[in-house]
Protein backbone atom coordinates (compact mmCIF):
# COMPACT_ATOMS: atom_id res chain seq x y z
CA UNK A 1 12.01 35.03 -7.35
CA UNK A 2 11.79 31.21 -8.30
CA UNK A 3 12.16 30.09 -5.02
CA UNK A 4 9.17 32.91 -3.62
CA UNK A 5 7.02 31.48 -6.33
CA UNK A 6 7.55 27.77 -5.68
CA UNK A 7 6.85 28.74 -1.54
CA UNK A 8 3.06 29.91 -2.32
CA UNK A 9 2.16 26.64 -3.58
CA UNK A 10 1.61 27.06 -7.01
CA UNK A 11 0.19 24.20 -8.06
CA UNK A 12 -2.92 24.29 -5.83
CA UNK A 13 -3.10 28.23 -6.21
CA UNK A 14 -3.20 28.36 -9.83
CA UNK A 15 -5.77 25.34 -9.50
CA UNK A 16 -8.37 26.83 -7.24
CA UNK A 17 -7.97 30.72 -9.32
CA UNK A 18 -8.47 28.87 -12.34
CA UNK A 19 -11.53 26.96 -10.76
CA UNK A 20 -12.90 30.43 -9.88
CA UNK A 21 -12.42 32.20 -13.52
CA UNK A 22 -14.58 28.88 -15.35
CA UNK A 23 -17.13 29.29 -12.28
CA UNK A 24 -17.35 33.07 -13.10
CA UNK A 25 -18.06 32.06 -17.03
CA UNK A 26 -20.20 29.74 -15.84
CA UNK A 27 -22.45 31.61 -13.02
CA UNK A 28 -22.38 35.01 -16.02
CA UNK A 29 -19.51 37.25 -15.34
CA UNK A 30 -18.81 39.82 -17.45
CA UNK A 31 -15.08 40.36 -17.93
CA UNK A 32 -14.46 42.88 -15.74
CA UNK A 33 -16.39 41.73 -12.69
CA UNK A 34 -15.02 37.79 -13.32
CA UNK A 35 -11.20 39.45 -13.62
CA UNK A 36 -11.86 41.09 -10.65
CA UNK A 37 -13.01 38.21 -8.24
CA UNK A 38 -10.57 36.02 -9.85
CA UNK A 39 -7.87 38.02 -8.60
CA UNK A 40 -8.95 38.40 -4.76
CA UNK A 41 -9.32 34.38 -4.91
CA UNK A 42 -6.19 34.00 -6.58
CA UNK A 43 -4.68 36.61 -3.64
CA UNK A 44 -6.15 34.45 -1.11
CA UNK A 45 -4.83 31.95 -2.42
CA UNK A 46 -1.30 33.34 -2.22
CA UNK A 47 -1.41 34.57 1.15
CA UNK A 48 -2.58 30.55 2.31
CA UNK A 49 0.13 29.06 0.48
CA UNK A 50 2.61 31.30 1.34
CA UNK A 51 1.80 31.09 5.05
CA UNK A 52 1.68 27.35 5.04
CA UNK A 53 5.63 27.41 3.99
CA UNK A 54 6.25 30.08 6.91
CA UNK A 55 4.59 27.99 9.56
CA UNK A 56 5.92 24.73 8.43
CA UNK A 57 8.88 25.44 7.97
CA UNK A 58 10.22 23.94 11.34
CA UNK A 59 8.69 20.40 10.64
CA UNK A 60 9.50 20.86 6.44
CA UNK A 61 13.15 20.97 7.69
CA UNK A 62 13.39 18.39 10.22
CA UNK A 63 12.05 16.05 7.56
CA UNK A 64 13.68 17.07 4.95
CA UNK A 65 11.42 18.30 2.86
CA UNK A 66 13.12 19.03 -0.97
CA UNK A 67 9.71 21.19 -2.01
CA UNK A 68 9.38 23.70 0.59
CA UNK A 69 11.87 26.59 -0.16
CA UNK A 70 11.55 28.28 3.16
CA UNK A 71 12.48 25.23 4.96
CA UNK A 72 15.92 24.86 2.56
CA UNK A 73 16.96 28.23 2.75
CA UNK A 74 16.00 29.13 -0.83
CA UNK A 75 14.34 32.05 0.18
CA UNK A 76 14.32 34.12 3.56
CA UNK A 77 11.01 34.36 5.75
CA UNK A 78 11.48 37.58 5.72
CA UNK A 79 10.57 38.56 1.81
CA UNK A 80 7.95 35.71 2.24
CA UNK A 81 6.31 37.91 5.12
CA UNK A 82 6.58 40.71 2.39
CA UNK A 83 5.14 38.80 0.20
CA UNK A 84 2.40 37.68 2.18
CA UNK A 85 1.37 41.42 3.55
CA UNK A 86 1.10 42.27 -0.04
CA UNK A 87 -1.03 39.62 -1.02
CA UNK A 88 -3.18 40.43 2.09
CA UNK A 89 -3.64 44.18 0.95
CA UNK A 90 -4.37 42.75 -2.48
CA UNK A 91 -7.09 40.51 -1.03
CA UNK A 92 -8.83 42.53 1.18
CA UNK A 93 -8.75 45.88 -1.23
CA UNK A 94 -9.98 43.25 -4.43
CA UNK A 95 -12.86 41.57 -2.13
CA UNK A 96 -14.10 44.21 -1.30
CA UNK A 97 -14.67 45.90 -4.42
CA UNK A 98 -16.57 42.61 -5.61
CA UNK A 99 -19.38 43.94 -2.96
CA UNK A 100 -19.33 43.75 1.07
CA UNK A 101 -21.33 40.44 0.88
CA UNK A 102 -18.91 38.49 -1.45
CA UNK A 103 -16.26 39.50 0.88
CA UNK A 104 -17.69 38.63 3.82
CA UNK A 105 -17.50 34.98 2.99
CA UNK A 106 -14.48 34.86 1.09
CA UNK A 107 -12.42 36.61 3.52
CA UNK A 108 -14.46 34.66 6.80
CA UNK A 109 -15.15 31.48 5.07
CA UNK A 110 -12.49 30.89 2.28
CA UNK A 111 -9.04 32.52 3.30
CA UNK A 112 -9.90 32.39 7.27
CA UNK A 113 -10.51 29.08 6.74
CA UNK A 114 -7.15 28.17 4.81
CA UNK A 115 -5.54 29.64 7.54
CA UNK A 116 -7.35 27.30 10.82
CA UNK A 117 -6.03 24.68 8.46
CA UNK A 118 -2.52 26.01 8.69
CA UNK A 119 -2.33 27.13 12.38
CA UNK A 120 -3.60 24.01 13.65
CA UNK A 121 -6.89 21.91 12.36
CA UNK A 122 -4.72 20.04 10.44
CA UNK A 123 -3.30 18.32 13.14
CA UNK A 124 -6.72 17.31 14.15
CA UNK A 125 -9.79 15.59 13.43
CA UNK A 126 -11.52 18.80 11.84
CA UNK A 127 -9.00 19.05 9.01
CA UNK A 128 -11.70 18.51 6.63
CA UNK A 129 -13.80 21.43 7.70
CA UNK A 130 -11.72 24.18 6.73
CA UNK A 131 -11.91 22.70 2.80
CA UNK A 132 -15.36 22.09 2.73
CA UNK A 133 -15.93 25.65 4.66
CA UNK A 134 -13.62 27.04 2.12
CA UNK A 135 -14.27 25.46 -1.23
CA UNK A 136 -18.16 24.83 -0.02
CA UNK A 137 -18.03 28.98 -0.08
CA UNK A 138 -16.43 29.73 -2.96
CA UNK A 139 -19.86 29.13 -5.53
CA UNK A 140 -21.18 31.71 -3.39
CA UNK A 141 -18.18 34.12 -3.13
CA UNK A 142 -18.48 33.99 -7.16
CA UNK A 143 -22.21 34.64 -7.11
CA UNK A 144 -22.47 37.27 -4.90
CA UNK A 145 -19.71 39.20 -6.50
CA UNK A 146 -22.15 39.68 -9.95
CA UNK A 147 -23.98 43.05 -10.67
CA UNK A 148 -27.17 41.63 -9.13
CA UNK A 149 -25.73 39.44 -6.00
CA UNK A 150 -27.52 36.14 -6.11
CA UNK A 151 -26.85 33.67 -3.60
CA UNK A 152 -26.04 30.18 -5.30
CA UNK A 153 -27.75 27.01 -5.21
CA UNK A 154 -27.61 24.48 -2.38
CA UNK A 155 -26.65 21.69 -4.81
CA UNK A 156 -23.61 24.07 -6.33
CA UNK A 157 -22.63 24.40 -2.29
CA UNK A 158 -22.43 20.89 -2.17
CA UNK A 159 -20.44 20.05 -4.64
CA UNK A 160 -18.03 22.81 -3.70
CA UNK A 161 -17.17 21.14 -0.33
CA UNK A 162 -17.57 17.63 -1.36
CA UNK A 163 -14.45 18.31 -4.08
CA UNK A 164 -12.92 20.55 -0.58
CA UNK A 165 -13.18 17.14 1.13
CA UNK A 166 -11.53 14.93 -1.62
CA UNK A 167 -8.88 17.19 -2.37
CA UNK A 168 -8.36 17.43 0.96
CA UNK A 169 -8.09 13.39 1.65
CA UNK A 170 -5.47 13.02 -1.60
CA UNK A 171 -2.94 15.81 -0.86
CA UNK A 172 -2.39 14.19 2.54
CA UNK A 173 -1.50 11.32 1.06
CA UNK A 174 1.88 11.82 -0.13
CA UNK A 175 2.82 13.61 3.14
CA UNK A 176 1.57 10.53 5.11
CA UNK A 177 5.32 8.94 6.68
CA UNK A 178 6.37 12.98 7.26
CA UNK A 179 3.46 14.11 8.71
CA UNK A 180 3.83 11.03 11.42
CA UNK A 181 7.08 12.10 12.31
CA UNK A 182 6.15 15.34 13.20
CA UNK A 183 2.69 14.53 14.77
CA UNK A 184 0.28 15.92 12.30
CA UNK A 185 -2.56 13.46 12.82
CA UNK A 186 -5.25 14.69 10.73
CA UNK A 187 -8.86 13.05 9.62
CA UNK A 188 -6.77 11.37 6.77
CA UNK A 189 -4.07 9.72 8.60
CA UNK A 190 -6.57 8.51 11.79
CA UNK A 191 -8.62 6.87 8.54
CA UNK A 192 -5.16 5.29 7.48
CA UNK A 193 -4.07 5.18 3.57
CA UNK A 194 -6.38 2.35 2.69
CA UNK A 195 -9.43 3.50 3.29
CA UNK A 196 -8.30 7.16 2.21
CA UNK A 197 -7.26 5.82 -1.31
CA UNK A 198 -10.84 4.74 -1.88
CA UNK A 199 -12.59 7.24 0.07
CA UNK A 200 -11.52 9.92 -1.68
CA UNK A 201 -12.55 9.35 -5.56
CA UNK A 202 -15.48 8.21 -3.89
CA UNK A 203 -16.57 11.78 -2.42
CA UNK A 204 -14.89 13.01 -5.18
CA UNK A 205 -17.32 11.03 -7.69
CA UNK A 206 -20.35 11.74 -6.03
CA UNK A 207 -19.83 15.73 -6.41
CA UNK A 208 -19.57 14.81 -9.63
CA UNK A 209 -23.02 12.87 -9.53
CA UNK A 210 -24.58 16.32 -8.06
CA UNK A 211 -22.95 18.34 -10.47
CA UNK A 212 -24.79 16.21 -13.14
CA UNK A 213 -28.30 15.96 -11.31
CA UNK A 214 -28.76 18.96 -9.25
CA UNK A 215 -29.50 21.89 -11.73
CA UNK A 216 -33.23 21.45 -13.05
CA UNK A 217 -32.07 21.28 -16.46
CA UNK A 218 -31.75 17.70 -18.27
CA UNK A 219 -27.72 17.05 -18.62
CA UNK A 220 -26.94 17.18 -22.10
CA UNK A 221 -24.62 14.58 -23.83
CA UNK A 222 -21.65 16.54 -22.96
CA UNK A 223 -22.32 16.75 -19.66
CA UNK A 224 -22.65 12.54 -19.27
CA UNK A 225 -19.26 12.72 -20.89
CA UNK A 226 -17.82 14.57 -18.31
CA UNK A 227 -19.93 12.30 -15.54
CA UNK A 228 -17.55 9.48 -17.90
CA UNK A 229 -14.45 10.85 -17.81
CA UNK A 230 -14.31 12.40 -13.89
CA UNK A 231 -15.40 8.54 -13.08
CA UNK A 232 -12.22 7.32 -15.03
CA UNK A 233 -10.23 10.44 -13.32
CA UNK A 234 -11.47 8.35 -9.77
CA UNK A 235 -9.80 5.61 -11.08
CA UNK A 236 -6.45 7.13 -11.86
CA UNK A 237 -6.81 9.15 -8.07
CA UNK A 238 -7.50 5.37 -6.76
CA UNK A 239 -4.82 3.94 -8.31
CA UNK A 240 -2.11 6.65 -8.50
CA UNK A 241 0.63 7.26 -6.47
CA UNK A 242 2.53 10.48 -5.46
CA UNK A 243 0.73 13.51 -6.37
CA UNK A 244 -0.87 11.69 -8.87
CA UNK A 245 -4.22 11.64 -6.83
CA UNK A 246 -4.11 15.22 -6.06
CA UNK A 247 -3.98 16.28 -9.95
CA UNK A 248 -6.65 13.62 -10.77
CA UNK A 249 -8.81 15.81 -8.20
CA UNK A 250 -8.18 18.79 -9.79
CA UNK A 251 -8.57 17.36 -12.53
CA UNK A 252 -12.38 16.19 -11.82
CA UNK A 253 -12.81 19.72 -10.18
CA UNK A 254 -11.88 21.12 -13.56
CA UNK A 255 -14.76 18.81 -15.13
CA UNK A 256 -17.13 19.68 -12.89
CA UNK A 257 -16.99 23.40 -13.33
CA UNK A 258 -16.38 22.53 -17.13
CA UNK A 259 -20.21 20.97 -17.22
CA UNK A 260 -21.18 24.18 -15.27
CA UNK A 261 -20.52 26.05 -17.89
CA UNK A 262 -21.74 23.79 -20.35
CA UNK A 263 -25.29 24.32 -18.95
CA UNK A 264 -24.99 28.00 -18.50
């Protein structure tokens, strides 16, 4: 059970779901309506992670990868398939009952989207277009899912796929001498590492800027605090090594939605 755990990626799963449930605080879910589109993220999110281990396991092997459990053997493909057709029952059934239109773009734009990046667009030029797609969506898969669907604002969309597009650049990072020796060749390693590793906090800083100066309301002194502290979580993404970067994203993605809520 470990092992089928460890193969959805739980880091990033548990990141984006959690993302979702502060959004849902922050946009005016009640408890049952944020619980419920929680959940069909936090599906979605299981059925991308899960199939990323399935599909890579091939290239996770011949390099050795000591974090992907289908690749060692630590769990068959088999109960991840299982797994995977539950979670895709789970996200359909849950989507839907947060309304047709909240559906519609999480399943089209937010889960298909995970999955172009696993079958293929990561290997190419586009593979920051199924992040900003997907995380670009996910203010509006939120929003339409309240009692009164609202669409969500164009500045809440941005900063959505500019974190997508960040998060994106520093979790290729690590991956950077495999990923060449099995000819993944995404926008990240065409940039190269050097230009990534400032690149990055700098996308990732100015969805941070829109966060603070998009809604119509003045930020309050909290909310230049966070501006503060997501600008010394650039650094640390800058300067860090490993998957260092990738949890300083999250980390300013947390932040952001964080001041969201603080102006709710």
């Amino acid at each position: 059970m470990t092992a089928l755990v460890r193969a959805c990626h739980p880091g990033p799963t548990a990141a984006v779901t959690t993302l979702t449930a502060l959004l849902a605080v922050a946009t005016g879910h009640g408890l049952r309506s944020g619980a419920l589109v929680t959940a069909a993220v936090g599906a979605g999110q299981l059925t991308i992670g899960w199939s990323n281990d399935l599909i890579d396991a091939g290239r996770d092997r011949a390099v050795g990868r000591e974090d992907k459990p289908v690749a060692r053997g630590e769990v068959s493909p088999a109960a991840v398939r299982r797994a995977l057709a539950v979670a895709g029952t789970l996200c359909v059934v849950l989507s839907l009952a947060c309304g047709l239109l909240s559906a519609a773009v999480h399943l089209v734009l937010g889960v298909a989207s995970g999955w172009a990046y696993n079958l293929g667009l990561k290997r190419t030029v586009w593979s920051p277009v199924p992040y900003a797609v997907a995380f670009g969506a996910l203010p509006a898969v939120v929003t339409l899912a309240l009692p009164d669907p609202v669409w969500p604002p164009v500045w809440m969309v941005a900063v959505g796929a500019l974190l997508g597009v960040g998060a994106h650049f520093l979790n290729a990072l690590p991956d950077f001498d495999d990923d060449a020796q099995t000819g993944v060749r995404g926008l990240p390693h065409r940039l190269g590492a050097a230009v990534v590793r400032w690149l990055a906090p700098a996308v990732l800083t100015a969805a941070s800027a829109v966060t603070v100066f998009g809604p119509a309301a003045l930020p309050s002194a909290w909310v230049w605090a966070g501006l503060g502290l997501c600008l010394a979580l650039a650094v640390v993404a800058m300067a860090g090594r490993g998957r260092v970067p990738f949890a300083a994203a999250v980390g300013i993605a947390a932040v952001d939605v964080a001041s969201l809520v603080l102006r709710a």
